[in-house]
N, C-alpha and C. Protein backbone atom coordinates (compact mmCIF):
# COMPACT_ATOMS: atom_id res chain seq x y z
N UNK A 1 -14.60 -21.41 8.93
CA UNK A 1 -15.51 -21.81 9.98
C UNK A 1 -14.88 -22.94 10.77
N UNK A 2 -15.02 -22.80 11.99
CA UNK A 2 -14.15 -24.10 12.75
C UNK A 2 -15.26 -24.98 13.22
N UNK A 3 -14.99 -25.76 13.19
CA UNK A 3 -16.05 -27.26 13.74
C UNK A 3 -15.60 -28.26 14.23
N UNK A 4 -15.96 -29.56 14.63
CA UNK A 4 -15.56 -30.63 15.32
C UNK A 4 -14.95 -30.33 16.24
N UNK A 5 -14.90 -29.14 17.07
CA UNK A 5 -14.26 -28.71 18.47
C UNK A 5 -12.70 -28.97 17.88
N UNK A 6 -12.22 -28.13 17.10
CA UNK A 6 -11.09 -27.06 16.69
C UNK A 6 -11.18 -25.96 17.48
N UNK A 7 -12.09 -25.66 18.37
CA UNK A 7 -11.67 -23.90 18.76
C UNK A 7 -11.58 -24.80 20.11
N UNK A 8 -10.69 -24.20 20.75
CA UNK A 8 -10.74 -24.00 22.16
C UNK A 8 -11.76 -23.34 23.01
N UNK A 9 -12.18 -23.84 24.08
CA UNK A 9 -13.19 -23.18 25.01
C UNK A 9 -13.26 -21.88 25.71
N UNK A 10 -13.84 -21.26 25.73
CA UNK A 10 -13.82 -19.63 26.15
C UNK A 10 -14.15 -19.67 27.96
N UNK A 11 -13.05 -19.83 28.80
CA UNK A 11 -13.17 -20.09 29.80
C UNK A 11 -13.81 -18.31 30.57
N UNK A 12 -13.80 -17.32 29.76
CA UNK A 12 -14.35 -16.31 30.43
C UNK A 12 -15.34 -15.82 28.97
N UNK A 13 -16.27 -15.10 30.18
CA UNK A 13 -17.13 -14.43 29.39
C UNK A 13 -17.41 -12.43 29.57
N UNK A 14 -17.99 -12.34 28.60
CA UNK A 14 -17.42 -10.31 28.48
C UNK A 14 -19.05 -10.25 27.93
N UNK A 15 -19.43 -9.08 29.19
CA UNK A 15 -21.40 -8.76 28.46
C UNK A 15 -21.04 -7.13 28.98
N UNK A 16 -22.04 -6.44 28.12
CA UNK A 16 -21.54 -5.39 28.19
C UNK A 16 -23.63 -4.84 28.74
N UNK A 17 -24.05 -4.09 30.17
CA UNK A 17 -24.79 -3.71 30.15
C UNK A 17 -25.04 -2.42 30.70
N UNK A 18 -25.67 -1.85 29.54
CA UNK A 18 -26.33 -0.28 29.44
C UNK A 18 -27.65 0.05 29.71
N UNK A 19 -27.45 1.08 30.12
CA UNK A 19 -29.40 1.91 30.40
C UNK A 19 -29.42 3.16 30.78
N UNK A 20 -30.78 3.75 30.99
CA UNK A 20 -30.23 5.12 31.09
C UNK A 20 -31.14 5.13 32.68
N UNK A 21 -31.02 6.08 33.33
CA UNK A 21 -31.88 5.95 34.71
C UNK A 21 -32.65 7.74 34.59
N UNK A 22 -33.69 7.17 35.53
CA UNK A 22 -33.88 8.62 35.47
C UNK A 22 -34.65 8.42 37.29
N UNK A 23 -34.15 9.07 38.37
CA UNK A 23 -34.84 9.32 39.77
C UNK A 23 -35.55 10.43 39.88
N UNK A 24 -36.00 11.43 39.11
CA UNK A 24 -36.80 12.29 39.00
C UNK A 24 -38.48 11.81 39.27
N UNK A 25 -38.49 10.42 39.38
CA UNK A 25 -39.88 9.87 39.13
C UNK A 25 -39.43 8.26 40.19
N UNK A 26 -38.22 7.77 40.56
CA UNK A 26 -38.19 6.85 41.30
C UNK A 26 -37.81 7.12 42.79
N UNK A 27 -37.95 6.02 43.21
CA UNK A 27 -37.56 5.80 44.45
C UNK A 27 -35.65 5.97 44.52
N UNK A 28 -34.85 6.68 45.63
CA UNK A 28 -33.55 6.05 45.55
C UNK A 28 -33.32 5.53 46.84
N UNK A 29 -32.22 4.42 47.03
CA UNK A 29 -31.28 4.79 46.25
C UNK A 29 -32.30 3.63 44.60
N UNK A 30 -31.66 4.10 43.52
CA UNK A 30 -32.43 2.89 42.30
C UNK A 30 -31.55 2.42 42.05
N UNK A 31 -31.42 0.70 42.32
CA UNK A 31 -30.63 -0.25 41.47
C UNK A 31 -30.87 -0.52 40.40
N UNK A 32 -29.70 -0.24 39.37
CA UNK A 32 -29.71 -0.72 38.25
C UNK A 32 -29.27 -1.66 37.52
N UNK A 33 -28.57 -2.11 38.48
CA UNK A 33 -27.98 -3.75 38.35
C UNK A 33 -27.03 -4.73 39.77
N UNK A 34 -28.02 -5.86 39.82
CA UNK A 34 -27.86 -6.68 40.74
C UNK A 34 -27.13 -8.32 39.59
N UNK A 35 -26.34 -8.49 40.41
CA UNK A 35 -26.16 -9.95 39.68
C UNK A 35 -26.52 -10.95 40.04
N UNK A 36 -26.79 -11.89 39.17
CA UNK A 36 -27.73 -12.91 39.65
C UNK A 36 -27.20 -14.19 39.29
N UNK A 37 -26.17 -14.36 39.13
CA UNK A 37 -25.62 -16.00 39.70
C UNK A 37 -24.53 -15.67 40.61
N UNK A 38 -24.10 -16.48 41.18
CA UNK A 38 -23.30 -17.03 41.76
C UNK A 38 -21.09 -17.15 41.67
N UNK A 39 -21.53 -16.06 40.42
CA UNK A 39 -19.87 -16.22 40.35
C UNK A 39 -19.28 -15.24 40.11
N UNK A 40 -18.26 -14.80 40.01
CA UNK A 40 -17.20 -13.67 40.51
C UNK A 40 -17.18 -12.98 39.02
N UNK A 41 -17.74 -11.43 39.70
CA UNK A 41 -17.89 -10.39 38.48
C UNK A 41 -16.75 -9.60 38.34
N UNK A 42 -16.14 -9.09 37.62
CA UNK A 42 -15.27 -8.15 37.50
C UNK A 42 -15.14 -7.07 36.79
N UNK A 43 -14.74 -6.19 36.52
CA UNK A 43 -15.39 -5.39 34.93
C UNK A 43 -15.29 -3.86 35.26
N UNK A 44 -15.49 -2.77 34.46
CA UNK A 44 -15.73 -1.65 34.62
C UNK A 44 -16.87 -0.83 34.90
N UNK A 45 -17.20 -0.05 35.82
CA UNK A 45 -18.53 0.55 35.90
C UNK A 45 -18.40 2.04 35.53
N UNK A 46 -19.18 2.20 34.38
CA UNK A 46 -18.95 4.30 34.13
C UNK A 46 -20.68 4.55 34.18
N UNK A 47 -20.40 5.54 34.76
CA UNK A 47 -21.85 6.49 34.73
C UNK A 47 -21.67 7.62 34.24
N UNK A 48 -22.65 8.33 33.59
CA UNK A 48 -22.86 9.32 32.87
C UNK A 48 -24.07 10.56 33.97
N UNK A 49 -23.51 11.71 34.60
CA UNK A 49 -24.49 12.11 34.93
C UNK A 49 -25.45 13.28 33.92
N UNK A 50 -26.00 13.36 33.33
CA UNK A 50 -26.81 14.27 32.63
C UNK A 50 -27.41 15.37 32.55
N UNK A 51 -28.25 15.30 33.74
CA UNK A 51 -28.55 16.53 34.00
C UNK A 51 -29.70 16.65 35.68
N UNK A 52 -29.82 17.01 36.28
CA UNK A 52 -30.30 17.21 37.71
C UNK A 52 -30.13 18.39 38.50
N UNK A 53 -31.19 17.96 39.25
CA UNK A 53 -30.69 19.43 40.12
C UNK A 53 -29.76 19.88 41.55
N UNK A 54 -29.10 18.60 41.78
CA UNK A 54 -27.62 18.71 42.37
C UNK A 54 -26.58 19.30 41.13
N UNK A 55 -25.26 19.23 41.65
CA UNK A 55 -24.13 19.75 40.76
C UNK A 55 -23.44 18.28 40.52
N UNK A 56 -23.29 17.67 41.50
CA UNK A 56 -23.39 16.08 42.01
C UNK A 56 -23.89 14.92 41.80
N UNK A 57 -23.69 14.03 41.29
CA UNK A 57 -25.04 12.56 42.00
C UNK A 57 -23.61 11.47 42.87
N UNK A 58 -24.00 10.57 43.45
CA UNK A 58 -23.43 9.62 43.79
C UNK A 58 -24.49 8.30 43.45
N UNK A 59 -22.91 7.54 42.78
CA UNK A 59 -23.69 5.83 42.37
C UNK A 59 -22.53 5.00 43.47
N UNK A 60 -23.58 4.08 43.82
CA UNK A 60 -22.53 3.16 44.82
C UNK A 60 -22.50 1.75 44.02
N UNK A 61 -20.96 1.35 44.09
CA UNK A 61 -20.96 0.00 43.54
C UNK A 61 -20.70 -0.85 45.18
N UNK A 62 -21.25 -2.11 44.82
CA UNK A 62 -21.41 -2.84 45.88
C UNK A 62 -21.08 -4.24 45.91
N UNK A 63 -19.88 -5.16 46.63
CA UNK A 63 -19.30 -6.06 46.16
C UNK A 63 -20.04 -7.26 46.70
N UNK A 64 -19.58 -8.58 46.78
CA UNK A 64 -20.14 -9.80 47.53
C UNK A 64 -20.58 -9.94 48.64
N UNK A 65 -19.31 -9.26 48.95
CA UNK A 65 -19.39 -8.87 50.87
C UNK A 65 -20.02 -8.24 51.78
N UNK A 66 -20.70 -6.90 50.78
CA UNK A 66 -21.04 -5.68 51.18
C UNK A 66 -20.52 -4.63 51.21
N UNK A 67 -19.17 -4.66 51.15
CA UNK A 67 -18.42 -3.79 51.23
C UNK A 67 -19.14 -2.66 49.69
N UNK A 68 -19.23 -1.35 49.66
CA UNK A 68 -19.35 -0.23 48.98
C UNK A 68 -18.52 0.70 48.80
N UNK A 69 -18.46 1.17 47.28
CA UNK A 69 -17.90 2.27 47.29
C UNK A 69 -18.41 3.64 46.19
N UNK A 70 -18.57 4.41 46.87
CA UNK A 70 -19.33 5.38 46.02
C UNK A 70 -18.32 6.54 45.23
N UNK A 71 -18.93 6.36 44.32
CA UNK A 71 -18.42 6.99 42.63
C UNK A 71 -19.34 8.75 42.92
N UNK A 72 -18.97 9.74 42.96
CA UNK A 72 -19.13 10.89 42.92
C UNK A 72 -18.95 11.69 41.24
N UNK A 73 -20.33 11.87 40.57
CA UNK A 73 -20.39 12.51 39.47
C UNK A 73 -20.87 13.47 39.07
N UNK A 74 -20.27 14.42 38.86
CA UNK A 74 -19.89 15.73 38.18
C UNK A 74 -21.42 15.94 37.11
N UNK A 75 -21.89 16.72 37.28
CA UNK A 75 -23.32 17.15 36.22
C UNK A 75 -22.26 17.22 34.71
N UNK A 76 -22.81 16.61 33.65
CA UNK A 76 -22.05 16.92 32.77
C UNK A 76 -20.98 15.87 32.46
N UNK A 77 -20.61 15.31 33.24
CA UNK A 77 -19.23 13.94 33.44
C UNK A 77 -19.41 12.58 33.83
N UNK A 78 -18.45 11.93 32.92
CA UNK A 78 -18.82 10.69 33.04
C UNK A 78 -17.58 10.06 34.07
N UNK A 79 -17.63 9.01 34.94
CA UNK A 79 -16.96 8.53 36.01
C UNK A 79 -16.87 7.31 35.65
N UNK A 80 -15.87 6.35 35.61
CA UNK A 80 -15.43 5.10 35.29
C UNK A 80 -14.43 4.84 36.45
N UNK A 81 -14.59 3.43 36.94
CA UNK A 81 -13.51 3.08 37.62
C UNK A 81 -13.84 1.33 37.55
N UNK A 82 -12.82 0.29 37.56
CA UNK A 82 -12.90 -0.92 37.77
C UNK A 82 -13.19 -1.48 39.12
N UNK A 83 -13.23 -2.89 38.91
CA UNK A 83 -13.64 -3.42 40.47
C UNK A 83 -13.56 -4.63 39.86
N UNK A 84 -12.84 -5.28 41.11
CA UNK A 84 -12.49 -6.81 41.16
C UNK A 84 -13.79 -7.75 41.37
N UNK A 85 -14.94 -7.00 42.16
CA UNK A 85 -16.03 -8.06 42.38
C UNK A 85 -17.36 -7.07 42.28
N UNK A 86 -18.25 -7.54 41.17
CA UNK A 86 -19.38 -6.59 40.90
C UNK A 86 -20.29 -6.91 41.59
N UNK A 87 -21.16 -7.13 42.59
CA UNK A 87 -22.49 -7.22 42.94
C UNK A 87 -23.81 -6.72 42.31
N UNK A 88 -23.90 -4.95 42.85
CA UNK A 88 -24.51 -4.36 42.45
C UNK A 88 -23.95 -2.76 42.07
N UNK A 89 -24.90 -1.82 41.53
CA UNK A 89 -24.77 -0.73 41.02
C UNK A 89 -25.96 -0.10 41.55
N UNK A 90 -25.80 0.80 42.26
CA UNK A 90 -27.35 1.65 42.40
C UNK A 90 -27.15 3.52 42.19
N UNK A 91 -27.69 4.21 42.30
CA UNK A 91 -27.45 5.61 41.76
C UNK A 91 -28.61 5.70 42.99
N UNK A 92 -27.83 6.80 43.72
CA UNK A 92 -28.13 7.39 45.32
C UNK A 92 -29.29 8.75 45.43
N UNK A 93 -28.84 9.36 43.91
CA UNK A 93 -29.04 10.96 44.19
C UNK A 93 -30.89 11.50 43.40
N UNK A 94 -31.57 12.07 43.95
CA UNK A 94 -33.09 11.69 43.29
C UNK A 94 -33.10 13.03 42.59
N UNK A 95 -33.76 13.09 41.24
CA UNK A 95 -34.23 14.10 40.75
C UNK A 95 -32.94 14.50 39.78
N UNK A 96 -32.21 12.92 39.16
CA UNK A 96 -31.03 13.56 38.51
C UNK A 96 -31.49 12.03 37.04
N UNK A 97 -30.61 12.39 36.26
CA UNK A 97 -31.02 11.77 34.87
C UNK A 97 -29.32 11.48 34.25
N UNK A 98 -29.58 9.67 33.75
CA UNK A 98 -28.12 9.70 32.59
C UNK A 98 -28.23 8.36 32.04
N UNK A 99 -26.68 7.79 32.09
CA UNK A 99 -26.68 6.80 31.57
C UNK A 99 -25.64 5.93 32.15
N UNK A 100 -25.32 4.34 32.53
CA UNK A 100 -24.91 3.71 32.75
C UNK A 100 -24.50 2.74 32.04
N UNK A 101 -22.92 2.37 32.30
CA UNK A 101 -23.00 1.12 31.38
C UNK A 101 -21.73 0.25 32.36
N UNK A 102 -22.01 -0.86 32.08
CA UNK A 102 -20.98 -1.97 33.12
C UNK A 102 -20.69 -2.87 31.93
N UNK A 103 -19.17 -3.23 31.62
CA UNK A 103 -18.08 -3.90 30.89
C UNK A 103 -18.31 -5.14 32.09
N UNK A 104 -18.53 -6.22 32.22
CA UNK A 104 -18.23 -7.19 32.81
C UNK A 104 -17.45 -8.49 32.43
N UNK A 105 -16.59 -9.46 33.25
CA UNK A 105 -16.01 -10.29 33.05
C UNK A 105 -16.51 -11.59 34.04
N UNK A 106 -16.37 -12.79 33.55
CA UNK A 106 -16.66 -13.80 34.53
C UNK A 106 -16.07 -14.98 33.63
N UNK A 107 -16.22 -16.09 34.91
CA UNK A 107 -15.83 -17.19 33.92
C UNK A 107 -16.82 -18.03 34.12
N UNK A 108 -17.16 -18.78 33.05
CA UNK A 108 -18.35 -19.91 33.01
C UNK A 108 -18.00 -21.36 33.60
């Protein structure tokens, strides 16, 4: 066990958040994650599409700036890609069902 500040400080931090969505019953586009302080996200975003009645869904990731870029997923397939600055995550396509999960990085 280390104590008396023996460990060095963890200048970044790693949260890992999951959920499943379902627009069959919401409004789109549905955000499923907005960030809410102030400091520079980084991390992986994969979506899972499940099942719907496109062949398709599109999730848009969305950076500080505004700038977007939309992730195109396969019924059945999961889509992963990184990004230097996370904002938000929203899933575009209505009447489709899965799962999401975002690897994030920041520093405290």
């Amino acid at each position: 066990m280390c104590g008396g500040g023996c460990c060095p400080d963890r200048p970044f931090v790693s949260d890992e958040i999951c959920g499943n969505f379902n627009t069959t019953e919401a409004a789109v586009p549905l955000t499923v994650y907005t960030k809410e302080a102030t400091v520079f996200v980084s991390g992986t975003v994969s979506v899972f599409y499940d099942r719907g009645t496109d062949a398709t869904i599109t999730a848009t990731v969305t950076d500080s700036a505004g700038v977007t870029t939309a992730l195109t997923i396969p019924q059945g397939n999961t889509i992963s890609q990184t990004f230097d600055d996370i904002a938000s995550l929203s899933i575009d396509t209505a009447a489709a069902t899965g799962k999401y999960c975002l690897t994030l990085h920041y520093q405290t």
